[in-house]
N, C-alpha and C. Protein backbone atom coordinates (compact mmCIF):
# COMPACT_ATOMS: atom_id res chain seq x y z
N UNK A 1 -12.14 7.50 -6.40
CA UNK A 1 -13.03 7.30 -5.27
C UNK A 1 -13.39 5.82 -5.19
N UNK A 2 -13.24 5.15 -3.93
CA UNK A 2 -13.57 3.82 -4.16
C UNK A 2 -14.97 4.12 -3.57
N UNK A 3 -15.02 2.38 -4.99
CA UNK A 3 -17.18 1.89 -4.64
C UNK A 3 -16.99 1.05 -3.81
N UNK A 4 -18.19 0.67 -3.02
CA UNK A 4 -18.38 -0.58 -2.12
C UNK A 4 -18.83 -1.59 -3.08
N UNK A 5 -18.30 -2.62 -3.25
CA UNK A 5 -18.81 -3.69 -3.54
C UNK A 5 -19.68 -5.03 -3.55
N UNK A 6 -20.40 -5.69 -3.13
CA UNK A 6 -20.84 -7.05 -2.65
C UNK A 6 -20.34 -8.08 -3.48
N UNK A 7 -19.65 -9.18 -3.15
CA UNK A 7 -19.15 -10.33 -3.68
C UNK A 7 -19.07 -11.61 -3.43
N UNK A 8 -19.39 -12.32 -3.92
CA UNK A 8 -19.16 -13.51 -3.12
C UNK A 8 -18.53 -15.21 -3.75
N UNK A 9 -17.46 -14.92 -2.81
CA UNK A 9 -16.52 -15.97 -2.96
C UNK A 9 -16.98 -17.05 -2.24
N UNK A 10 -16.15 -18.69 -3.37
CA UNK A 10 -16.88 -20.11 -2.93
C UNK A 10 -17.78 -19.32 -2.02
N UNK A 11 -18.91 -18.87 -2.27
CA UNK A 11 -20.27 -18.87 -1.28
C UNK A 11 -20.31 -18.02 -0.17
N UNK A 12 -18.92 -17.58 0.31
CA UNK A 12 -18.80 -16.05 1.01
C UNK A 12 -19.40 -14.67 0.63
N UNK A 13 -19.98 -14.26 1.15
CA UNK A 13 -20.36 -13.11 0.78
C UNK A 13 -19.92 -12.02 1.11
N UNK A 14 -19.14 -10.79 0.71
CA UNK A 14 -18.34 -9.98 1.41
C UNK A 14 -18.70 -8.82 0.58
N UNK A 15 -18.57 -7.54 1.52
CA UNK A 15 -17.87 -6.35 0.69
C UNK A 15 -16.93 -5.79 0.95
N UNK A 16 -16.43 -5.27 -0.26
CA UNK A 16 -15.09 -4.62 -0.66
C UNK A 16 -15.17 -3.62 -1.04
N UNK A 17 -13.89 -2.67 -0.81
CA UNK A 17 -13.83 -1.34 -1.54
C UNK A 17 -12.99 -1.28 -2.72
N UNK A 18 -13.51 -0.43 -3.61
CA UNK A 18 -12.26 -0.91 -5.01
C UNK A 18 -12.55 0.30 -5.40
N UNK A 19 -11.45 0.85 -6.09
CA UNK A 19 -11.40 2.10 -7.29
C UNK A 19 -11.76 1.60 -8.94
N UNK A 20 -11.51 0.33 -8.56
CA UNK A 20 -12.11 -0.67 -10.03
C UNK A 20 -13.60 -0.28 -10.32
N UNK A 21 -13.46 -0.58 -11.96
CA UNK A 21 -15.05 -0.14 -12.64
C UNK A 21 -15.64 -1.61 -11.82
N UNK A 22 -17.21 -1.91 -11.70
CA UNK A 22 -17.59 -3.24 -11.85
C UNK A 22 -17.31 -4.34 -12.52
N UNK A 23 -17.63 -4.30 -13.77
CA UNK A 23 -16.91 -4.99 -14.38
C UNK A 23 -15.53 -5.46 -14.51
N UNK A 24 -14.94 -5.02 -14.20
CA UNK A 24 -13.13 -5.27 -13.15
C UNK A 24 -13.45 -6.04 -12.32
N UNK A 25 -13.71 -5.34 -11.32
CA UNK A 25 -14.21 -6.26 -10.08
C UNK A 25 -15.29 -7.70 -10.53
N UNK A 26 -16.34 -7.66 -11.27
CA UNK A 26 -16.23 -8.90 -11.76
C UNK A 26 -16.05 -10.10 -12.30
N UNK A 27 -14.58 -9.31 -12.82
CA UNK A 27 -13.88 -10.51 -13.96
C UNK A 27 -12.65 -10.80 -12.67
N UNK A 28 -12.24 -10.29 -11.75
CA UNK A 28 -11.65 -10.55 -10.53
C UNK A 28 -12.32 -11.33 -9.51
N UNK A 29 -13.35 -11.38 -9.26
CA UNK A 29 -14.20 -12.30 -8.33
C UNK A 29 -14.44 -13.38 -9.43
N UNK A 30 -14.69 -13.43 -10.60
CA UNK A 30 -15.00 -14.90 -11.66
C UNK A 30 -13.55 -15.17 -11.38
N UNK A 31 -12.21 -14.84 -11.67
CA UNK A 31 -10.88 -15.54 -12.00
C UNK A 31 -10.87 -16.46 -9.87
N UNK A 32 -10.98 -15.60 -9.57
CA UNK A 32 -10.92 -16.15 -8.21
C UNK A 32 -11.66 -17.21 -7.57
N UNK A 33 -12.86 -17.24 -7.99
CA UNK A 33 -13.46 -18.69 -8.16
C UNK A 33 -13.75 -19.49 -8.91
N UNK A 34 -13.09 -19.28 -9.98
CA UNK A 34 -12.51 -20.69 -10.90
C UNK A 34 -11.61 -21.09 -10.37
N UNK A 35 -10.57 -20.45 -9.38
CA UNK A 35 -9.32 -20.67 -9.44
C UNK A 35 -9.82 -21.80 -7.66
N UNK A 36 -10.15 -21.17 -7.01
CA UNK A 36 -10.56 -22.00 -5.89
C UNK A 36 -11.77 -23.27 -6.39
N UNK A 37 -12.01 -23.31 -7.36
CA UNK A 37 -13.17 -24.18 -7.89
C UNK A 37 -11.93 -25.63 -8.54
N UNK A 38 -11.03 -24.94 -8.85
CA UNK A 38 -10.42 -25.79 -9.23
C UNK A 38 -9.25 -26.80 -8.86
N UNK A 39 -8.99 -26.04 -7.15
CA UNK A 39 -8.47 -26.42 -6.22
C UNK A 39 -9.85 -27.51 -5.30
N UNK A 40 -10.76 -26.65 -5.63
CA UNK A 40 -11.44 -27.70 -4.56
C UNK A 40 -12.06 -28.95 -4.98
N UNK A 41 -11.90 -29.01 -6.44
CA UNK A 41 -12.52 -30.02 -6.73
C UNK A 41 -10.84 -31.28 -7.15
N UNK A 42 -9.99 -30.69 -7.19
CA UNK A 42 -8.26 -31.49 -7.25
C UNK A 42 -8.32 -31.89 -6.26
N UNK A 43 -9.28 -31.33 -4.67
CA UNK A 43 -8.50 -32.06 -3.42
C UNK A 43 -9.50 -32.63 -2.96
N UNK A 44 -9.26 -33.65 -1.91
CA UNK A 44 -10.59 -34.57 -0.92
C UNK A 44 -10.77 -33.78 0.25
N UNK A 45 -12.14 -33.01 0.28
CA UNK A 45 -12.48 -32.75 1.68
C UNK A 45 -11.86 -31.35 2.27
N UNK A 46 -11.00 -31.01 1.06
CA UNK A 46 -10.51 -29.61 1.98
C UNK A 46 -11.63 -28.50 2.80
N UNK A 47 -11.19 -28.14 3.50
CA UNK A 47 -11.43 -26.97 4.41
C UNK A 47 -11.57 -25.89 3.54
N UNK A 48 -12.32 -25.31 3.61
CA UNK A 48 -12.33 -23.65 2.60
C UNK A 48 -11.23 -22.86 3.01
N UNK A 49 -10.73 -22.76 4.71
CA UNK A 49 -9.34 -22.05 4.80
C UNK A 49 -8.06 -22.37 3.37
N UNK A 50 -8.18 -24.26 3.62
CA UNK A 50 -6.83 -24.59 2.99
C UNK A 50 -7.59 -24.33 1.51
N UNK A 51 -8.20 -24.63 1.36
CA UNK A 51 -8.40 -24.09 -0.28
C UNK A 51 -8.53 -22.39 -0.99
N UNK A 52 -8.85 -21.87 0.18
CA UNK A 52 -8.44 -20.26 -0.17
C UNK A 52 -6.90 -19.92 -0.45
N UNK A 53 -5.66 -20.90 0.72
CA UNK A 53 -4.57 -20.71 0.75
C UNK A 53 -4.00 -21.41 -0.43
N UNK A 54 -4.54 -22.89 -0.72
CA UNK A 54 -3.82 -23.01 -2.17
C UNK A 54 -4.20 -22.43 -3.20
N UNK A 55 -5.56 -21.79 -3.54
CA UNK A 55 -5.89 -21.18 -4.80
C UNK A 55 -4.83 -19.78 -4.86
N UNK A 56 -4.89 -18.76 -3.43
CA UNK A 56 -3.70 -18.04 -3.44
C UNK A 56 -1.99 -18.38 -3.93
N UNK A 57 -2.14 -19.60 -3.52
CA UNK A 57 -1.04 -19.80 -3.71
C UNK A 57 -0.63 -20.15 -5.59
N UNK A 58 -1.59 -20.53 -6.04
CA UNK A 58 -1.64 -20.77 -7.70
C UNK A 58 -1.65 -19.27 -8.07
N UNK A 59 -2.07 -18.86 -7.86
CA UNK A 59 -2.84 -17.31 -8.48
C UNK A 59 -1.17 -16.50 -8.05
N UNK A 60 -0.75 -16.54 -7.13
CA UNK A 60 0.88 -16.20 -6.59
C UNK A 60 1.48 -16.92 -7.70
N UNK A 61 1.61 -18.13 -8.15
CA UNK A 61 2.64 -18.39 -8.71
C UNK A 61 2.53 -17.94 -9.99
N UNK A 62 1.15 -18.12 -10.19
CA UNK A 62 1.10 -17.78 -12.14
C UNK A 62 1.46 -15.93 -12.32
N UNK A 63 0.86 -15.48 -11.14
CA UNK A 63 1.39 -13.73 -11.11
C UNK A 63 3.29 -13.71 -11.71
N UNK A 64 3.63 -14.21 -10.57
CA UNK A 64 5.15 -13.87 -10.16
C UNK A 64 5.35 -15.05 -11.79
N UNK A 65 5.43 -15.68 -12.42
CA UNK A 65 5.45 -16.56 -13.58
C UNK A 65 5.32 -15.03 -14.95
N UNK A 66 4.69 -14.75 -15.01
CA UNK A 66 3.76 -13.43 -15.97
C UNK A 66 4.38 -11.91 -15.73
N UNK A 67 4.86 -11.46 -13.99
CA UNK A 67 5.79 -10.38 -13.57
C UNK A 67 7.18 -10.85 -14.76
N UNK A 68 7.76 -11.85 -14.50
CA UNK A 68 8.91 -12.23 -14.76
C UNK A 68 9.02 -12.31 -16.01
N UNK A 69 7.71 -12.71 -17.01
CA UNK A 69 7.97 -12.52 -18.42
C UNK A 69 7.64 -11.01 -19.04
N UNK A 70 6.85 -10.40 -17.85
CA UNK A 70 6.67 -9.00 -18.42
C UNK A 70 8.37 -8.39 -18.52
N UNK A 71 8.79 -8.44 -17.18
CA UNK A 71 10.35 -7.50 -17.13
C UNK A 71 10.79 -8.26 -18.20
N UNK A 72 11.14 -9.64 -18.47
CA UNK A 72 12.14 -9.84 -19.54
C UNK A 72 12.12 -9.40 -20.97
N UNK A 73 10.52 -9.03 -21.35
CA UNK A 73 9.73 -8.31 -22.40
C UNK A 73 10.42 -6.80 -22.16
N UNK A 74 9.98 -6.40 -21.72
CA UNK A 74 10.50 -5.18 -21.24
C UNK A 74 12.11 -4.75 -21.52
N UNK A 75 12.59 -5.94 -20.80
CA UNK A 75 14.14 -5.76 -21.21
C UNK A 75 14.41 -6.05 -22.74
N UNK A 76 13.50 -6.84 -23.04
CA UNK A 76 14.58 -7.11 -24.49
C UNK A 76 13.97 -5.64 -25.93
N UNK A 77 12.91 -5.18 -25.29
CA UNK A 77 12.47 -3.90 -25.69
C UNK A 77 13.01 -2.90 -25.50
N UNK A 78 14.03 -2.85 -24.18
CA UNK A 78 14.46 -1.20 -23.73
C UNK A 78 15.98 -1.88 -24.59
N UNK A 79 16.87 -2.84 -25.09
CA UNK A 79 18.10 -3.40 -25.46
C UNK A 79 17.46 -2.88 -26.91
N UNK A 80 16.46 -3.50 -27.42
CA UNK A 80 16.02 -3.30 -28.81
C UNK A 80 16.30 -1.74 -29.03
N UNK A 81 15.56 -1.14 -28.24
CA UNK A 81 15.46 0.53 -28.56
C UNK A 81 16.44 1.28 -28.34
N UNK A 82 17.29 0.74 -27.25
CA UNK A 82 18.94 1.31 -27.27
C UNK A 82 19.34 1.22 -29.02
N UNK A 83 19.79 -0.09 -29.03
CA UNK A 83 20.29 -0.84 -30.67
C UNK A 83 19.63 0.61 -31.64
N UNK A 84 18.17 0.43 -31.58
CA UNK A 84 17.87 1.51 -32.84
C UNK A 84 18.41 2.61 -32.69
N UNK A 85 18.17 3.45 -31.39
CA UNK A 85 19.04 5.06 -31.21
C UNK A 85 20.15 5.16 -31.16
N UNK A 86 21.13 3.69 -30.89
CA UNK A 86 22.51 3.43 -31.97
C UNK A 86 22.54 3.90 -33.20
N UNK A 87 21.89 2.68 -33.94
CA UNK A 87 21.82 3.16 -35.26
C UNK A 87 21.42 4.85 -35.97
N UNK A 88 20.41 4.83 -35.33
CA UNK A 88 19.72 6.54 -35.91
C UNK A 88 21.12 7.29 -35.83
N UNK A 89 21.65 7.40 -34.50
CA UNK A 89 23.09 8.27 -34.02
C UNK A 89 23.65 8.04 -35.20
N UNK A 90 24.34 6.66 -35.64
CA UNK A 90 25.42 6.34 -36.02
C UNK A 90 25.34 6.59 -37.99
N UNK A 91 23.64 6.94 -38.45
CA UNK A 91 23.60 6.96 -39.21
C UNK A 91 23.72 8.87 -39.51
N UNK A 92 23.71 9.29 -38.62
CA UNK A 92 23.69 10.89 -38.66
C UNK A 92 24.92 11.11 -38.75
């Protein structure tokens, strides 16, 4: 069941619906404005639009960066566990 939330980003105040506990939702609204905190203070004068779009855009890259080491984790785990149920077979 989603909760309503109140949040507020760089100084926006919004609500949201989430199936997230609170505490979820507030370690998601803290990562999100560090992450625009840290865009806005790298650039001169930005606009809160363009600084919503580059903090997205960091938060996009480090995701898809972290997706890509999860699958390769993944893969070298499902190769690993083949290898062992080799062996187990091959030792029967």
């Amino acid at each position: 069941m989603k909760n309503s939330h109140k949040i507020t980003i760089l100084g926006q105040e919004l609500s949201v619906l989430s199936d997230s506990e609170d505490e979820q939702v507030a370690n998601v609204v803290q990562f999100v404005n560090e992450k625009m905190e840290e865009v806005l203070h790298s650039g001169n004068g930005l606009k809160t639009l363009n600084v919503a779009i580059l903090a997205a855009l960091n938060i996009s890259e480090e995701f898809l960066k972290l997706k890509g080491i999860n699958r390769d984790l993944c893969d070298q785990l499902e190769s690993r566990a083949e290898k062992l149920i080799q062996l187990i077979e091959d030792a029967n």
